[in-house]
C-alpha atoms as a PDB file:
ATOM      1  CA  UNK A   1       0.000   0.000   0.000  1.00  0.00           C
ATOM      2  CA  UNK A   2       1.503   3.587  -1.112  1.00  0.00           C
ATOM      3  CA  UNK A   3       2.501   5.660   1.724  1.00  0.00           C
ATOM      4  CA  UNK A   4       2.275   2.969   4.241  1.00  0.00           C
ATOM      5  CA  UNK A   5       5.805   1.749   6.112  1.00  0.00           C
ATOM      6  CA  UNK A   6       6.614   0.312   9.485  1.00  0.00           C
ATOM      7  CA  UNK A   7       9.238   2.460  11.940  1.00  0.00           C
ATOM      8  CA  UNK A   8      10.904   2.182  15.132  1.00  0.00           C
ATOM      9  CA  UNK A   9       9.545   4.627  17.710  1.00  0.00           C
ATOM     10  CA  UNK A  10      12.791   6.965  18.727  1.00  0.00           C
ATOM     11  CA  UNK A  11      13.092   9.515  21.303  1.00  0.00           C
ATOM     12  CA  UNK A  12      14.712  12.855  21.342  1.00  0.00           C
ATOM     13  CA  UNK A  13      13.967  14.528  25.001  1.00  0.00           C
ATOM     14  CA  UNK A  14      10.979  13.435  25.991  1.00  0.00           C
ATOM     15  CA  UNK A  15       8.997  13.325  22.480  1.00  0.00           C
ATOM     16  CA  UNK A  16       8.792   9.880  20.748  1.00  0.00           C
ATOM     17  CA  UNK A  17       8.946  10.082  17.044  1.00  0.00           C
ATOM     18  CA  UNK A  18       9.992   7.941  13.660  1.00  0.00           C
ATOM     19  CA  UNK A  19      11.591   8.811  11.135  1.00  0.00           C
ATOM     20  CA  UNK A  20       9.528   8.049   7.657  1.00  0.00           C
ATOM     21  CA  UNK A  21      11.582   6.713   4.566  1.00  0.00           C
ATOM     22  CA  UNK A  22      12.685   8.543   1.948  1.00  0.00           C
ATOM     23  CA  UNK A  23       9.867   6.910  -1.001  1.00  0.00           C
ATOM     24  CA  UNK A  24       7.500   8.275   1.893  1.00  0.00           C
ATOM     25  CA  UNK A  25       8.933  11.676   1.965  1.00  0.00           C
ATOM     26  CA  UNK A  26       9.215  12.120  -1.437  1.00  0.00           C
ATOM     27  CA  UNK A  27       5.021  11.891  -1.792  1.00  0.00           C
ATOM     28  CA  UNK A  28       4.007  14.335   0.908  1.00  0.00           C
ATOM     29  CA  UNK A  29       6.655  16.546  -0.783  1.00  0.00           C
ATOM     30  CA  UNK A  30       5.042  16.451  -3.857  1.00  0.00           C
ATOM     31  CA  UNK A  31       1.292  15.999  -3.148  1.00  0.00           C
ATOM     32  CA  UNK A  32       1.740  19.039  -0.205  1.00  0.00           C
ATOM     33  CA  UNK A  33       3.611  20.934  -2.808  1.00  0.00           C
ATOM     34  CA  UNK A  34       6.610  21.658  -0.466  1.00  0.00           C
ATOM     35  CA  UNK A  35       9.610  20.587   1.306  1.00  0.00           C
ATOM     36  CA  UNK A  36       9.587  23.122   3.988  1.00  0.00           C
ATOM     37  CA  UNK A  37       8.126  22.298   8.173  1.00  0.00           C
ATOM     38  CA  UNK A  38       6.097  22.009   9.180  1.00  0.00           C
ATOM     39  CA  UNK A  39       4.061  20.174   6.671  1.00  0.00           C
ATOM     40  CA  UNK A  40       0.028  18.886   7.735  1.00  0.00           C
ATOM     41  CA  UNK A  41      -0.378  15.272   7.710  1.00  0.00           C
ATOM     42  CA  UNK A  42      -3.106  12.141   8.783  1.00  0.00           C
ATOM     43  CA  UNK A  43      -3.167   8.785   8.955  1.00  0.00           C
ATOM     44  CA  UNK A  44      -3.029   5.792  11.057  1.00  0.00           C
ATOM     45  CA  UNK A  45      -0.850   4.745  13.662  1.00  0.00           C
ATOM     46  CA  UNK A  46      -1.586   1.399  14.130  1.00  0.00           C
ATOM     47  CA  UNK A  47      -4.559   1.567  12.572  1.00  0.00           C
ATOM     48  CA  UNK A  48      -5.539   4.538  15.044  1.00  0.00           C
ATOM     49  CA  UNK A  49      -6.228   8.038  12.984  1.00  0.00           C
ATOM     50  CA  UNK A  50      -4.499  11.299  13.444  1.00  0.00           C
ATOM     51  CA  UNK A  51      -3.688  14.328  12.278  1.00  0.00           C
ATOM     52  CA  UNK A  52       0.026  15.328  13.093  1.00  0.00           C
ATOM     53  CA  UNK A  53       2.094  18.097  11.345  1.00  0.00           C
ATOM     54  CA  UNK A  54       5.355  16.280  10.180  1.00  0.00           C
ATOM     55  CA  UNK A  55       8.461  18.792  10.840  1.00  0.00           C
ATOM     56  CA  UNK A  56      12.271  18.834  10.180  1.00  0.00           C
ATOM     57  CA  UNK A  57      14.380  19.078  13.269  1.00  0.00           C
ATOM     58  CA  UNK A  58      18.303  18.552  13.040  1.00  0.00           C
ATOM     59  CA  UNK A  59      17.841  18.151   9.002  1.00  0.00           C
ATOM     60  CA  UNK A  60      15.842  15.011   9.635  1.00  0.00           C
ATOM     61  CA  UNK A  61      11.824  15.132   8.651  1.00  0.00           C
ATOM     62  CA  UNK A  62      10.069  13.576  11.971  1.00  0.00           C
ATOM     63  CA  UNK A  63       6.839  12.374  12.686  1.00  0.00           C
ATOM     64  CA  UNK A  64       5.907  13.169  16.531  1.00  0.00           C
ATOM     65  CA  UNK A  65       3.946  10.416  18.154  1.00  0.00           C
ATOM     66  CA  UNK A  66       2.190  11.482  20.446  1.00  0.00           C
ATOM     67  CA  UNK A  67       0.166   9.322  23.433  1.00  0.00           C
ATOM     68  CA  UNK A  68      -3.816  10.616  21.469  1.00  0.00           C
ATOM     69  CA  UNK A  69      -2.068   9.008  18.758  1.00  0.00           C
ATOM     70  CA  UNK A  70      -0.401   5.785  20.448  1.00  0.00           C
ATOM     71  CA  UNK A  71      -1.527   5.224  23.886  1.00  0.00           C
ATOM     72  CA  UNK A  72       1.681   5.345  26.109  1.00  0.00           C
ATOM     73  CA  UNK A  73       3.801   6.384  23.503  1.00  0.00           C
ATOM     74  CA  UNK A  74       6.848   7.160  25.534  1.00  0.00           C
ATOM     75  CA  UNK A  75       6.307   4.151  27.274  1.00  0.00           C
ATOM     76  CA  UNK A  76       6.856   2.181  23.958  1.00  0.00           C
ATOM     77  CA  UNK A  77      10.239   3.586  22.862  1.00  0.00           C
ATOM     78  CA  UNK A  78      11.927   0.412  20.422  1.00  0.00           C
ATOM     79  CA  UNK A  79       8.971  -0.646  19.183  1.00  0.00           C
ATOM     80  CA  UNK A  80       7.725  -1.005  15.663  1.00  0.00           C
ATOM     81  CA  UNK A  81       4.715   0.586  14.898  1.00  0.00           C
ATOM     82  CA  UNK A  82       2.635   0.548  11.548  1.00  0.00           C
ATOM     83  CA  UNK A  83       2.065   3.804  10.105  1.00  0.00           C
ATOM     84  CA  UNK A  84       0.091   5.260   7.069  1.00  0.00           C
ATOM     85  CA  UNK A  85       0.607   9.052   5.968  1.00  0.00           C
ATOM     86  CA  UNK A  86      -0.682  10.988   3.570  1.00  0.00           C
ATOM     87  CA  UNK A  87      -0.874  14.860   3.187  1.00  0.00           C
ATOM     88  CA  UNK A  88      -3.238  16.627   4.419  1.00  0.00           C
ATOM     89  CA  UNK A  89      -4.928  19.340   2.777  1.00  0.00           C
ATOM     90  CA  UNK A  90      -8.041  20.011   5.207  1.00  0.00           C
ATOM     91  CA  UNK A  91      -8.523  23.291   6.685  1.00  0.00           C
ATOM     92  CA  UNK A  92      -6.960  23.234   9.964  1.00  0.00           C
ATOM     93  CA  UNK A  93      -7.435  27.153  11.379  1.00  0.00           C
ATOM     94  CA  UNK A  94      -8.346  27.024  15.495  1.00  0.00           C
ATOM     95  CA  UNK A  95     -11.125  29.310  16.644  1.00  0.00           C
ATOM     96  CA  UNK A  96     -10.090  31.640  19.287  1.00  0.00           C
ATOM     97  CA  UNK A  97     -12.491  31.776  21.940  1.00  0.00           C
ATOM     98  CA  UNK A  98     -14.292  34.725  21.706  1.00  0.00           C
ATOM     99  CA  UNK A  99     -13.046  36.043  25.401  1.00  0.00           C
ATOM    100  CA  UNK A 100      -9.467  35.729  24.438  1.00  0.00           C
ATOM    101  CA  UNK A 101     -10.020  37.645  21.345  1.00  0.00           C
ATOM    102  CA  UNK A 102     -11.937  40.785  22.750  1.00  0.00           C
ATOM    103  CA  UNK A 103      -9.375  41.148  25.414  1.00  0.00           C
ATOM    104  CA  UNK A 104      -6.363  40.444  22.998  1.00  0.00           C
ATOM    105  CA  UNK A 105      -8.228  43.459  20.922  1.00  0.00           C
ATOM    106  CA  UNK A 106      -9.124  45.999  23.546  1.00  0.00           C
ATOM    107  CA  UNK A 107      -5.291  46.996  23.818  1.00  0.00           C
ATOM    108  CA  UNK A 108      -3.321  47.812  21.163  1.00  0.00           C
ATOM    109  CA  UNK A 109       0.005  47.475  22.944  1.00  0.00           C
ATOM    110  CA  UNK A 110      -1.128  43.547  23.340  1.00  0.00           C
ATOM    111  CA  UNK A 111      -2.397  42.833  19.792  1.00  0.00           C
ATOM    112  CA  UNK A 112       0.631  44.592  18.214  1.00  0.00           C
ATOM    113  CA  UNK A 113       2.863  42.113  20.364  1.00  0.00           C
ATOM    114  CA  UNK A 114       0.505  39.172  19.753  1.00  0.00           C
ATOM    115  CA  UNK A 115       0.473  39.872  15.939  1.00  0.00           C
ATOM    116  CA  UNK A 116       4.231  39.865  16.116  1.00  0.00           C
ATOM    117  CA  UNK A 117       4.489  36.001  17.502  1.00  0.00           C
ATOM    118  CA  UNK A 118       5.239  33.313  14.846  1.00  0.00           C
ATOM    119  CA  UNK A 119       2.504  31.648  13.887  1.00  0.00           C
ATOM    120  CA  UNK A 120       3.262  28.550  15.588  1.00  0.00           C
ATOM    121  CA  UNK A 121       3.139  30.204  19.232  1.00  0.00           C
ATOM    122  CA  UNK A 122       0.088  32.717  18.391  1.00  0.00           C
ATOM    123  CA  UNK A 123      -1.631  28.464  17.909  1.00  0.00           C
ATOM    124  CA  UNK A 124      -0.100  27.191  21.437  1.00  0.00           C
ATOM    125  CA  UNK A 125      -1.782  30.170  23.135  1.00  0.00           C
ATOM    126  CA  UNK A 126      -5.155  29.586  21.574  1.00  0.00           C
ATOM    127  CA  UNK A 127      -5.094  26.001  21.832  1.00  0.00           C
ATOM    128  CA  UNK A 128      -3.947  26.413  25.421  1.00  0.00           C
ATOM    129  CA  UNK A 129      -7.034  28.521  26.370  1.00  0.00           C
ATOM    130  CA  UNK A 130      -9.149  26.149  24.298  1.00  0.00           C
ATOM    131  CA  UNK A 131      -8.346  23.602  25.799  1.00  0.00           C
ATOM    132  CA  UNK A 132      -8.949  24.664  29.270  1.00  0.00           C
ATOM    133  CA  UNK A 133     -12.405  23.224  31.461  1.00  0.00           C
ATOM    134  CA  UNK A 134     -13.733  25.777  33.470  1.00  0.00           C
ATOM    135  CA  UNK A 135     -15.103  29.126  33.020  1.00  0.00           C
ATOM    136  CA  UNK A 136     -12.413  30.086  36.260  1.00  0.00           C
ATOM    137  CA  UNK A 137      -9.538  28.859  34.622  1.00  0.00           C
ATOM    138  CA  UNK A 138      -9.984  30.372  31.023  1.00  0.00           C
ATOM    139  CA  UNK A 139      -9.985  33.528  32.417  1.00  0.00           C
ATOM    140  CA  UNK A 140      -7.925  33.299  34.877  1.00  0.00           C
ATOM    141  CA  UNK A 141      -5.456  32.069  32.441  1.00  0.00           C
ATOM    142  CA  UNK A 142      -6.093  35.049  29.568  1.00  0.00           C
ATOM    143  CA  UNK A 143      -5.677  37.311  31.753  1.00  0.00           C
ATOM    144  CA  UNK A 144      -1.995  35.838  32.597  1.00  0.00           C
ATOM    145  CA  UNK A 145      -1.485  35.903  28.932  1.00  0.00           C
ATOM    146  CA  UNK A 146      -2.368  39.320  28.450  1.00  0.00           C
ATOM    147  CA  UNK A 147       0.291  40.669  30.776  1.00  0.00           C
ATOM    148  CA  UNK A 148       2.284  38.133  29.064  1.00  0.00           C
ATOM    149  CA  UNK A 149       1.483  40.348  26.373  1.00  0.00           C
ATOM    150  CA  UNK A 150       2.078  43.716  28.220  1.00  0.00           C
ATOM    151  CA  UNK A 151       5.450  42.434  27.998  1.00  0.00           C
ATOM    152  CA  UNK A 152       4.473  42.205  32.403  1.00  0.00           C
ATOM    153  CA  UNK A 153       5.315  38.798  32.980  1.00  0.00           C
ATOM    154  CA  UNK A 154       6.697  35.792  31.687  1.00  0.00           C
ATOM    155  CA  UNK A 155       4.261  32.936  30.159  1.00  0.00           C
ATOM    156  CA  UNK A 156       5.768  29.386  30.291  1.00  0.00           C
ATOM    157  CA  UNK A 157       9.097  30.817  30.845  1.00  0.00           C
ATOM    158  CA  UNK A 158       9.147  33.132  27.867  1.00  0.00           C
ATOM    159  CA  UNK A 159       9.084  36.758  27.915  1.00  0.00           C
ATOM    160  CA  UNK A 160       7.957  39.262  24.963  1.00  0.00           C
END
């Protein structure tokens, strides 16, 4: 089956990973159109779906595994796990909850610093609020990313 290959999950710090084959690599280039990370991906891990960006760290083109995607994943470092990717070409743009975004706009200080962050960590803030449970913690938690934003505090250990 095209695009389908078996791996040996790796670690690097505490993220398991495989690499994919070059035949493999050579595909998503072509069907995504690029050769540049991150690049969006799905398929199966072990017959389990996902939907995984595959990025190039250290010149080598990694696919994260992640424990949604294997159960225990960095449990299972060594073993050999079956793995289907394709590219993936769906829309994937996250809604940002609607109280994140009014306070993000009421200051123009914070949404001329948050339109400076790279894409990647504008996502991690809005999937970290989304992801949140309780009415108490989202905004507890936008309003410590709006001083983040102030350039007040630090946010997971990073300053603006």
């Amino acid at each position: 089956m095209k695009n389908h290959f078996t791996a040996k999950l790796e670690i690097i710090g505490i993220n398991p990973f495989v690499f994919l084959p070059e035949e493999i690599l050579t595909v998503v280039f072509e069907s995504s159109g690029k050769n540049k990370s991150p690049i969006p991906v799905k398929g199966t891990v072990n017959g389990k779906e996902f939907k995984q960006n595959l990025v190039k760290y250290k010149e080598e083109w990694r696919l994260y595994i992640n424990v949604t995607m294997l159960k225990d994943s960095p449990k299972r470092i060594g073993e050999t796990v079956d793995i289907f990717i394709e590219y993936d070409d769906s829309e994937r743009k996250i809604s940002m909850h609607p109280d994140f975004e009014k306070a993000i706009n009421e200051n123009p200080v914070v949404l001329k610093n948050f339109e400076k962050l790279s894409s990647s960590r504008k996502s991690e803030l809005i999937k970290y609020i989304n992801h949140l449970k309780t009415e108490k913690s989202i905004q507890r938690n936008i309003q410590k990313i709006i001083q983040h934003l102030k350039g007040e505090t630090e946010f997971f250990g990073r300053k603006i």
